[in-house]
PDB file of N, CA and C in Angstrom:
ATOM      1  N   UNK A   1      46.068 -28.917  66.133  1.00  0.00           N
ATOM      2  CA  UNK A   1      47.382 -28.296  66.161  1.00  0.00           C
ATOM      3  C   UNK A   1      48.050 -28.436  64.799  1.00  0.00           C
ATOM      4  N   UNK A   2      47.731 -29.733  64.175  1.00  0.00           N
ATOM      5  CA  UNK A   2      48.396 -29.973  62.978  1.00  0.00           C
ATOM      6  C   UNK A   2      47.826 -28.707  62.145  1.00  0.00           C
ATOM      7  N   UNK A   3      46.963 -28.297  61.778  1.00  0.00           N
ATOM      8  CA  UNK A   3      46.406 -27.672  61.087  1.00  0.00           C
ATOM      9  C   UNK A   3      46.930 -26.250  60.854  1.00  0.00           C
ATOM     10  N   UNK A   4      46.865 -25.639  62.359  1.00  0.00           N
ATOM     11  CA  UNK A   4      47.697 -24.935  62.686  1.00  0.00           C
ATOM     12  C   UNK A   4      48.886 -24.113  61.917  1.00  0.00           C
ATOM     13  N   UNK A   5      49.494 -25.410  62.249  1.00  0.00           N
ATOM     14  CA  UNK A   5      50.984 -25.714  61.676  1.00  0.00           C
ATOM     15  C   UNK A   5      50.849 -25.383  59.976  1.00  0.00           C
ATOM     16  N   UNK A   6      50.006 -26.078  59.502  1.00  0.00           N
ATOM     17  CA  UNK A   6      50.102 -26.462  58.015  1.00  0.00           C
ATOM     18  C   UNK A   6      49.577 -25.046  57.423  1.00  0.00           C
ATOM     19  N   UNK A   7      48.499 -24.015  58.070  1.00  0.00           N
ATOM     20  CA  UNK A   7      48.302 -22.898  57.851  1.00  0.00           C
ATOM     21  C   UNK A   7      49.642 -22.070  58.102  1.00  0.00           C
ATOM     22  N   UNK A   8      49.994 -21.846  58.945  1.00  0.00           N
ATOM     23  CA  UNK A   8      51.379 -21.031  59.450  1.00  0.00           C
ATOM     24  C   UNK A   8      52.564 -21.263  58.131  1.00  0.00           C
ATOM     25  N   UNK A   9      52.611 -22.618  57.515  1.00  0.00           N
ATOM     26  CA  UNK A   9      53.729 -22.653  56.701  1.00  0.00           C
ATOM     27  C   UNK A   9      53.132 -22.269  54.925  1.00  0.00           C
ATOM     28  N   UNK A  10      51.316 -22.374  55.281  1.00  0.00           N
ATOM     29  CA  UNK A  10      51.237 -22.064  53.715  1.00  0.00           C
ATOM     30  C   UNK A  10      51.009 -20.370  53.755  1.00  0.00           C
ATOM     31  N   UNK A  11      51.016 -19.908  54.691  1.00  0.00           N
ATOM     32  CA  UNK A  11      51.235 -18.248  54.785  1.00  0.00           C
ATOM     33  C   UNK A  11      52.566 -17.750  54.431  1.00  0.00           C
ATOM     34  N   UNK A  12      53.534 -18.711  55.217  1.00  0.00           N
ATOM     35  CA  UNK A  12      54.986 -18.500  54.870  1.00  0.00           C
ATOM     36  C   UNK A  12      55.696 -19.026  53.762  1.00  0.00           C
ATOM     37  N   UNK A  13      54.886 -19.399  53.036  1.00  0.00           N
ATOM     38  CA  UNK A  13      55.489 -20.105  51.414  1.00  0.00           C
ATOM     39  C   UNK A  13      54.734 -18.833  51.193  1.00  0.00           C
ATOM     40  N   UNK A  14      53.216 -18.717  51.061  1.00  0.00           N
ATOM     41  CA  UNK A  14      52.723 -17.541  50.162  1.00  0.00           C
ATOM     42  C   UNK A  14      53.623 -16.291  50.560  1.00  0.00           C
ATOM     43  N   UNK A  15      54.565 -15.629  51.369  1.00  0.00           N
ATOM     44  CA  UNK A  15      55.437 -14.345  51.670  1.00  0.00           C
ATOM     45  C   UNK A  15      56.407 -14.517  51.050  1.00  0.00           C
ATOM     46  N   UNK A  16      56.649 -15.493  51.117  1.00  0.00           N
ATOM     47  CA  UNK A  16      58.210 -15.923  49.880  1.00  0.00           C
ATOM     48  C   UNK A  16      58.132 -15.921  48.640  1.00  0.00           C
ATOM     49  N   UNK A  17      56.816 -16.806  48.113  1.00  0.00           N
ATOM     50  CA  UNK A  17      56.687 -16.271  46.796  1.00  0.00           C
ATOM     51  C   UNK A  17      56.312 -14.938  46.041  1.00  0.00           C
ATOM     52  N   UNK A  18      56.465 -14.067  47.181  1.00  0.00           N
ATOM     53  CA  UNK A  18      56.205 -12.548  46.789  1.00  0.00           C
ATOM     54  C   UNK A  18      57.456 -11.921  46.259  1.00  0.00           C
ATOM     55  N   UNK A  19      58.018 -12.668  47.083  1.00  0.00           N
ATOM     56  CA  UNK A  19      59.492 -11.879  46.399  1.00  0.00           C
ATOM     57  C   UNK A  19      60.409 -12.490  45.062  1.00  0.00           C
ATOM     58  N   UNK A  20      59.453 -13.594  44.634  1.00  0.00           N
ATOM     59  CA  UNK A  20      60.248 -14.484  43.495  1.00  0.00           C
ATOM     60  C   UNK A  20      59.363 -14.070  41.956  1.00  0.00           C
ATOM     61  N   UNK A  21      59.579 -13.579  40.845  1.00  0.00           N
ATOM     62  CA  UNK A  21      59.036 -12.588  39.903  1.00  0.00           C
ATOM     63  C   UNK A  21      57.982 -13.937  39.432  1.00  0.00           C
ATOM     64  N   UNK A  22      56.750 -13.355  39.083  1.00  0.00           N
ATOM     65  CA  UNK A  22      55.813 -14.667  38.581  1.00  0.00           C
ATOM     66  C   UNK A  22      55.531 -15.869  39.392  1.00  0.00           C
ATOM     67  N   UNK A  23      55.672 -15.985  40.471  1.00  0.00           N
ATOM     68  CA  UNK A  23      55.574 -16.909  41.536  1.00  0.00           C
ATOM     69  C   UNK A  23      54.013 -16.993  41.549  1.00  0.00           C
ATOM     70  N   UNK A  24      53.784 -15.861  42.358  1.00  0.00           N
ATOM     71  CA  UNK A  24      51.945 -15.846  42.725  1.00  0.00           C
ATOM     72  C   UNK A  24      51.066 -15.631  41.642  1.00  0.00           C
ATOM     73  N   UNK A  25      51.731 -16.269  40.356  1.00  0.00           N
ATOM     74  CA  UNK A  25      50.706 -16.506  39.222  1.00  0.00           C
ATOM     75  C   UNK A  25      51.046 -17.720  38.520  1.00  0.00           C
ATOM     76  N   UNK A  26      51.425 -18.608  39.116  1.00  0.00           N
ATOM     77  CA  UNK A  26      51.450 -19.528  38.977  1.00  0.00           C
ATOM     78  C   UNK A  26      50.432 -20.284  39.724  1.00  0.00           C
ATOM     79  N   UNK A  27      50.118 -21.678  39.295  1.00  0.00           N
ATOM     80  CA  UNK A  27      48.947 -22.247  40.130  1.00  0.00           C
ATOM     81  C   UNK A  27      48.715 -22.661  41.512  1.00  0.00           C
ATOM     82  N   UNK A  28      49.975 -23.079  42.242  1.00  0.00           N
ATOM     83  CA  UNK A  28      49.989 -22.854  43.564  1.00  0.00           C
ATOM     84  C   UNK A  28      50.310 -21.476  44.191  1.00  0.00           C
ATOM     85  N   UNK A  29      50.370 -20.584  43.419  1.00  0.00           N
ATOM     86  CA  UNK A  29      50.456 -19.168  44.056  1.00  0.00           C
ATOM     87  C   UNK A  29      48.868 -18.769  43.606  1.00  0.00           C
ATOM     88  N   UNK A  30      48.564 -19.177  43.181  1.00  0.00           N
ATOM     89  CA  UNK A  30      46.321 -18.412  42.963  1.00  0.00           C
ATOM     90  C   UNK A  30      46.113 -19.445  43.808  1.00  0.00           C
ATOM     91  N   UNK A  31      46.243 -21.106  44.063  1.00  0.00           N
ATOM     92  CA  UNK A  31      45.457 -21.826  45.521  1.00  0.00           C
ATOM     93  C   UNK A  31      46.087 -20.827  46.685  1.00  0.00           C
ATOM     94  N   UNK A  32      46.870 -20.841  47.052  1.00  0.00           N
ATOM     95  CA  UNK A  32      47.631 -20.177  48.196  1.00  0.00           C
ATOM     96  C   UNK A  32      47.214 -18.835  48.331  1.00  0.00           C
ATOM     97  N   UNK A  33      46.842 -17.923  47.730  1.00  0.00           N
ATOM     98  CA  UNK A  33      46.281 -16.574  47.462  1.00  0.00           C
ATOM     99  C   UNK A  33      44.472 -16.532  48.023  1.00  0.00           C
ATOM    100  N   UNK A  34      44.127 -17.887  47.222  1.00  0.00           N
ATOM    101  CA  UNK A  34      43.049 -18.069  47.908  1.00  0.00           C
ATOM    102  C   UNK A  34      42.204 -18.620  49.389  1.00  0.00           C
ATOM    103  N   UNK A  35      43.542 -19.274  49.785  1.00  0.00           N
ATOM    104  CA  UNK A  35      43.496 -20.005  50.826  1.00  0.00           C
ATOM    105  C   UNK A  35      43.820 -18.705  52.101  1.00  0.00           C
ATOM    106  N   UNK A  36      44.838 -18.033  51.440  1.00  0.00           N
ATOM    107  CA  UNK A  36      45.814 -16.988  52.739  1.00  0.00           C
ATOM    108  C   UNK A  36      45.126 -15.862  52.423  1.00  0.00           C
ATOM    109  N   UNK A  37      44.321 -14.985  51.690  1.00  0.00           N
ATOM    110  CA  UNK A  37      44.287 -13.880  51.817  1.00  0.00           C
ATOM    111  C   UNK A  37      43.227 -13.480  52.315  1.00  0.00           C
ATOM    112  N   UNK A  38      42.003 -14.218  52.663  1.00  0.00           N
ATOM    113  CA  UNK A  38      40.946 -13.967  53.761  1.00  0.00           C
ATOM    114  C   UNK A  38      41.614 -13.463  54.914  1.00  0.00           C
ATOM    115  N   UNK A  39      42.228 -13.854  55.355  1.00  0.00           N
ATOM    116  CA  UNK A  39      43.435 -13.913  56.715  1.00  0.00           C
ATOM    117  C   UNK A  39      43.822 -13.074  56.927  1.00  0.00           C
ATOM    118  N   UNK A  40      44.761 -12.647  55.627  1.00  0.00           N
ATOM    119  CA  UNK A  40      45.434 -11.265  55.770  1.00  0.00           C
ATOM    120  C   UNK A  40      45.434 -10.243  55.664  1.00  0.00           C
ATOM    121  N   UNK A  41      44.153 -10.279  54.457  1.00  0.00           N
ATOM    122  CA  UNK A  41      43.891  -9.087  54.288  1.00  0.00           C
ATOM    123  C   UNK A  41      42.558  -7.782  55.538  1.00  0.00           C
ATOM    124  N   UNK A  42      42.450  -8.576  56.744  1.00  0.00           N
ATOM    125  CA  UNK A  42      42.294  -7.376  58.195  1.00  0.00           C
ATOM    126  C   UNK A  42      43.613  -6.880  58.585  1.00  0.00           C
ATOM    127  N   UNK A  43      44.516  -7.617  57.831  1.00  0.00           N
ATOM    128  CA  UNK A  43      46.034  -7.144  58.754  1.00  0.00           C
ATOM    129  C   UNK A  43      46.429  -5.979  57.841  1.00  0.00           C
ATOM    130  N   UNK A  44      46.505  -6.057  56.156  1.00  0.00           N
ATOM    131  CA  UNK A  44      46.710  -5.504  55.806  1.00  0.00           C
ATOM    132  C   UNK A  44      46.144  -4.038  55.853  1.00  0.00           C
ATOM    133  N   UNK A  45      44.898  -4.041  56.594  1.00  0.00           N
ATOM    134  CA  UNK A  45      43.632  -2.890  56.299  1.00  0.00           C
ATOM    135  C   UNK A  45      44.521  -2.326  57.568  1.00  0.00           C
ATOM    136  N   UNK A  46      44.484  -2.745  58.155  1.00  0.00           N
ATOM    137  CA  UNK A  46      45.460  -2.174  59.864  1.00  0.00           C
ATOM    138  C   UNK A  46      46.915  -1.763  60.096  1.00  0.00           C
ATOM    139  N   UNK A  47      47.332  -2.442  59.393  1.00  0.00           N
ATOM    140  CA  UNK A  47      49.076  -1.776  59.437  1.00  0.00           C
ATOM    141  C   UNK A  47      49.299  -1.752  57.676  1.00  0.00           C
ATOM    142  N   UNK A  48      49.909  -0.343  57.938  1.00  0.00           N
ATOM    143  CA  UNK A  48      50.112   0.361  56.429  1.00  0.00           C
ATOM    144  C   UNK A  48      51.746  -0.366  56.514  1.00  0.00           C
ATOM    145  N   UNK A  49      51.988  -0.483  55.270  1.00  0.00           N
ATOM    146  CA  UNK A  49      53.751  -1.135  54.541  1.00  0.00           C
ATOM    147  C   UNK A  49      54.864   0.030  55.309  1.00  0.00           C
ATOM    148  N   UNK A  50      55.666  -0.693  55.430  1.00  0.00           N
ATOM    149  CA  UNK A  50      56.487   0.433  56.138  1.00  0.00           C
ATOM    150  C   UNK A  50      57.686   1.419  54.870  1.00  0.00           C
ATOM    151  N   UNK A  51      57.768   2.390  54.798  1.00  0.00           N
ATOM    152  CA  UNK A  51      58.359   2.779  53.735  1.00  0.00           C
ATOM    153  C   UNK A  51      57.796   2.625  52.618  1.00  0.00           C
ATOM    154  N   UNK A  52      56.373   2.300  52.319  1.00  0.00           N
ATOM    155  CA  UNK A  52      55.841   1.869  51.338  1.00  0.00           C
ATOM    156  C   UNK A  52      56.025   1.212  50.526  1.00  0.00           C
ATOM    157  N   UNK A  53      56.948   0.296  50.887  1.00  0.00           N
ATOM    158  CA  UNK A  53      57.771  -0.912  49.961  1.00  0.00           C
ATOM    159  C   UNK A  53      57.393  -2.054  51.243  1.00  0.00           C
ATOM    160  N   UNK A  54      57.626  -1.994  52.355  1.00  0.00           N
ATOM    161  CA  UNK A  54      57.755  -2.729  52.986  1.00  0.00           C
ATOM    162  C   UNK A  54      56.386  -3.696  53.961  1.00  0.00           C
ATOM    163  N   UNK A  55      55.710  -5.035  53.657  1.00  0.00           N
ATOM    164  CA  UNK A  55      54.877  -5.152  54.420  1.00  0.00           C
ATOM    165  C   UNK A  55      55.003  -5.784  55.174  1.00  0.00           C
ATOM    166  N   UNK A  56      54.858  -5.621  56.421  1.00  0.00           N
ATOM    167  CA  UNK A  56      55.214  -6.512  57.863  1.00  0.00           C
ATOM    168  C   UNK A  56      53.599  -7.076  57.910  1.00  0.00           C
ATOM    169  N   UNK A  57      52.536  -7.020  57.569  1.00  0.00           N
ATOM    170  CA  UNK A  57      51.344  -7.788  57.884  1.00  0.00           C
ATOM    171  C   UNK A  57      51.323  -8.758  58.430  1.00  0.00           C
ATOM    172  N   UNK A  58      52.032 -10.072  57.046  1.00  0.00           N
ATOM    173  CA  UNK A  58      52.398 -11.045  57.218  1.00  0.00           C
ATOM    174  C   UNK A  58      52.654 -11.853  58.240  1.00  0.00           C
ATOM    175  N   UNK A  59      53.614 -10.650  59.205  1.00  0.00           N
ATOM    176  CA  UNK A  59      54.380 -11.446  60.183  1.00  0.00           C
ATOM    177  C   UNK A  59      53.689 -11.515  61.128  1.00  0.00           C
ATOM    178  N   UNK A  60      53.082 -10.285  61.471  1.00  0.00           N
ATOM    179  CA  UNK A  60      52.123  -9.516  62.681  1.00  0.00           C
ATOM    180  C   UNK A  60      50.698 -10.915  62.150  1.00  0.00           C
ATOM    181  N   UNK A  61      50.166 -11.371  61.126  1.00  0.00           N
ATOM    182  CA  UNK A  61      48.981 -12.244  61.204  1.00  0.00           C
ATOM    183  C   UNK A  61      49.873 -13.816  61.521  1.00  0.00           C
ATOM    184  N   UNK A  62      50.884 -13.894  61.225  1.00  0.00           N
ATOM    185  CA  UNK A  62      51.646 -15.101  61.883  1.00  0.00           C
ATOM    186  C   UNK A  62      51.573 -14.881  63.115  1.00  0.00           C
ATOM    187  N   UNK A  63      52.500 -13.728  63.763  1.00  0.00           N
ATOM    188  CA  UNK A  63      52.096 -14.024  65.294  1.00  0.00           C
ATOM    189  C   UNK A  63      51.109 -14.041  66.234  1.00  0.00           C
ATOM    190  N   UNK A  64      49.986 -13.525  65.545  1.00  0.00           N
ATOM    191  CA  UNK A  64      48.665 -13.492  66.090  1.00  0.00           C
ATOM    192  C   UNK A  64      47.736 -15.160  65.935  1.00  0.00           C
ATOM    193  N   UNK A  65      48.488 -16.005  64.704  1.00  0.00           N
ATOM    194  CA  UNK A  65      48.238 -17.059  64.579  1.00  0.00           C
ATOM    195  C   UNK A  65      49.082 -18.318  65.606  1.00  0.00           C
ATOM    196  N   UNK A  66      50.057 -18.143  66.037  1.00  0.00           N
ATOM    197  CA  UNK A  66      50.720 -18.468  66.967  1.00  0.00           C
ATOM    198  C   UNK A  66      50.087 -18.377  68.249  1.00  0.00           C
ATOM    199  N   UNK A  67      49.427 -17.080  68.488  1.00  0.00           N
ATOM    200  CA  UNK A  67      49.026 -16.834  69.977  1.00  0.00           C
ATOM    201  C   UNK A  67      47.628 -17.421  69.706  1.00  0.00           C
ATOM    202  N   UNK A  68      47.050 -17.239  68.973  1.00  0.00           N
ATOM    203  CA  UNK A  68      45.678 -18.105  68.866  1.00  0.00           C
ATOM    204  C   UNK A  68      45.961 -19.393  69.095  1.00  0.00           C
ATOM    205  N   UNK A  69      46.985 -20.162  68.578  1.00  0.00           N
ATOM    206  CA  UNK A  69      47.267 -21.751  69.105  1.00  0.00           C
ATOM    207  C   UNK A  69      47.504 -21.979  70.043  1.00  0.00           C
ATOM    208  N   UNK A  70      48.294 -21.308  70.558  1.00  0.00           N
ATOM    209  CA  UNK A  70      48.732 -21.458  71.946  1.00  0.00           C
ATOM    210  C   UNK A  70      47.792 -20.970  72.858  1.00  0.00           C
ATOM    211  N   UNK A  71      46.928 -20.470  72.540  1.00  0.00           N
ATOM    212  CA  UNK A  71      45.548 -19.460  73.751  1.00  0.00           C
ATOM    213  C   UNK A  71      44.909 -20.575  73.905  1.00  0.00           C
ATOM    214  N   UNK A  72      44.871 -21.694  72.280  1.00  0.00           N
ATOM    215  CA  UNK A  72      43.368 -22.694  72.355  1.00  0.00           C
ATOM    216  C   UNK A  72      44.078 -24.030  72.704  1.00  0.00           C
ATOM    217  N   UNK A  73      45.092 -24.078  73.086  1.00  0.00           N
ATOM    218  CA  UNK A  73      46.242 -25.249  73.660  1.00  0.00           C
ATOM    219  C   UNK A  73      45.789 -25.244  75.095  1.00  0.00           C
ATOM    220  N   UNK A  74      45.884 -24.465  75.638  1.00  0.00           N
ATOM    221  CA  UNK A  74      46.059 -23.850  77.013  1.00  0.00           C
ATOM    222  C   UNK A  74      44.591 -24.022  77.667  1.00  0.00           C
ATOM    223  N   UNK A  75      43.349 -23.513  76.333  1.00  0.00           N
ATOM    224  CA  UNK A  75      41.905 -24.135  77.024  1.00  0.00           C
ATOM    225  C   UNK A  75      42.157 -25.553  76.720  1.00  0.00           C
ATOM    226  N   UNK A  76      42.317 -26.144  76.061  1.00  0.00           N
ATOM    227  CA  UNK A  76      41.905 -27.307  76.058  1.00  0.00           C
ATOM    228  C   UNK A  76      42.787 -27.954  76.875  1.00  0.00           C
ATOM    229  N   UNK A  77      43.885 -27.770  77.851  1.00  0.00           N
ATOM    230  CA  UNK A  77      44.323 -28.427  78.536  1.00  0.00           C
ATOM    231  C   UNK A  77      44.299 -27.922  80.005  1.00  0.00           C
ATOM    232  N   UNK A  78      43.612 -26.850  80.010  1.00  0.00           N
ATOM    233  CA  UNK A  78      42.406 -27.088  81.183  1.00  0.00           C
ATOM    234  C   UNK A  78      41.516 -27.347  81.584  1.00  0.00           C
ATOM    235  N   UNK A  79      40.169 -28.054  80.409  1.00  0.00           N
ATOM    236  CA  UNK A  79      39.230 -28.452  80.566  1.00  0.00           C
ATOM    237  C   UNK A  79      39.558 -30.303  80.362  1.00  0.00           C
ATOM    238  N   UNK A  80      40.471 -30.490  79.861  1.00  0.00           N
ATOM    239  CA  UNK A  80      41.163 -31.884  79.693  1.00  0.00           C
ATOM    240  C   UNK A  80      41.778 -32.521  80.624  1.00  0.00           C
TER     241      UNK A  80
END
């Protein structure tokens, strides 16, 4: 679960530093790039930016990361 967690918030630091100029070229924005964008980038291939400025991916692979925790919470505390 911890893990989880610690993925969910380095996705949500990497969305924030999108919007801060030179952020994601800095050295924890290339680890974080490398760590998050396996991830995101099926989301991105699937939902186009809205207005073409706008990308909701992000949020849509957060909540799909949410329901994956909670799906594998739920087995393991029925076989437990």
């Amino acid at each position: 679960m911890m893990l989880f967690n610690i993925y969910f918030w380095m996705i949500f630091i990497y969305v924030l530093m999108s919007w801060l100029p030179n952020a994601r070229d800095s050295f924890i924005g290339e680890l974080l790039a490398k760590l998050v964008e396996p991830y995101l980038s099926p989301f991105r291939r699937f939902i186009p930016p809205l207005f073409g400025m706008l990308d909701i991916s992000p949020f849509i692979a957060l909540l799909v990361l949410q329901f994956a925790q909670r799906g594998l919470l739920s087995i393991l505390f029925y076989f437990f």
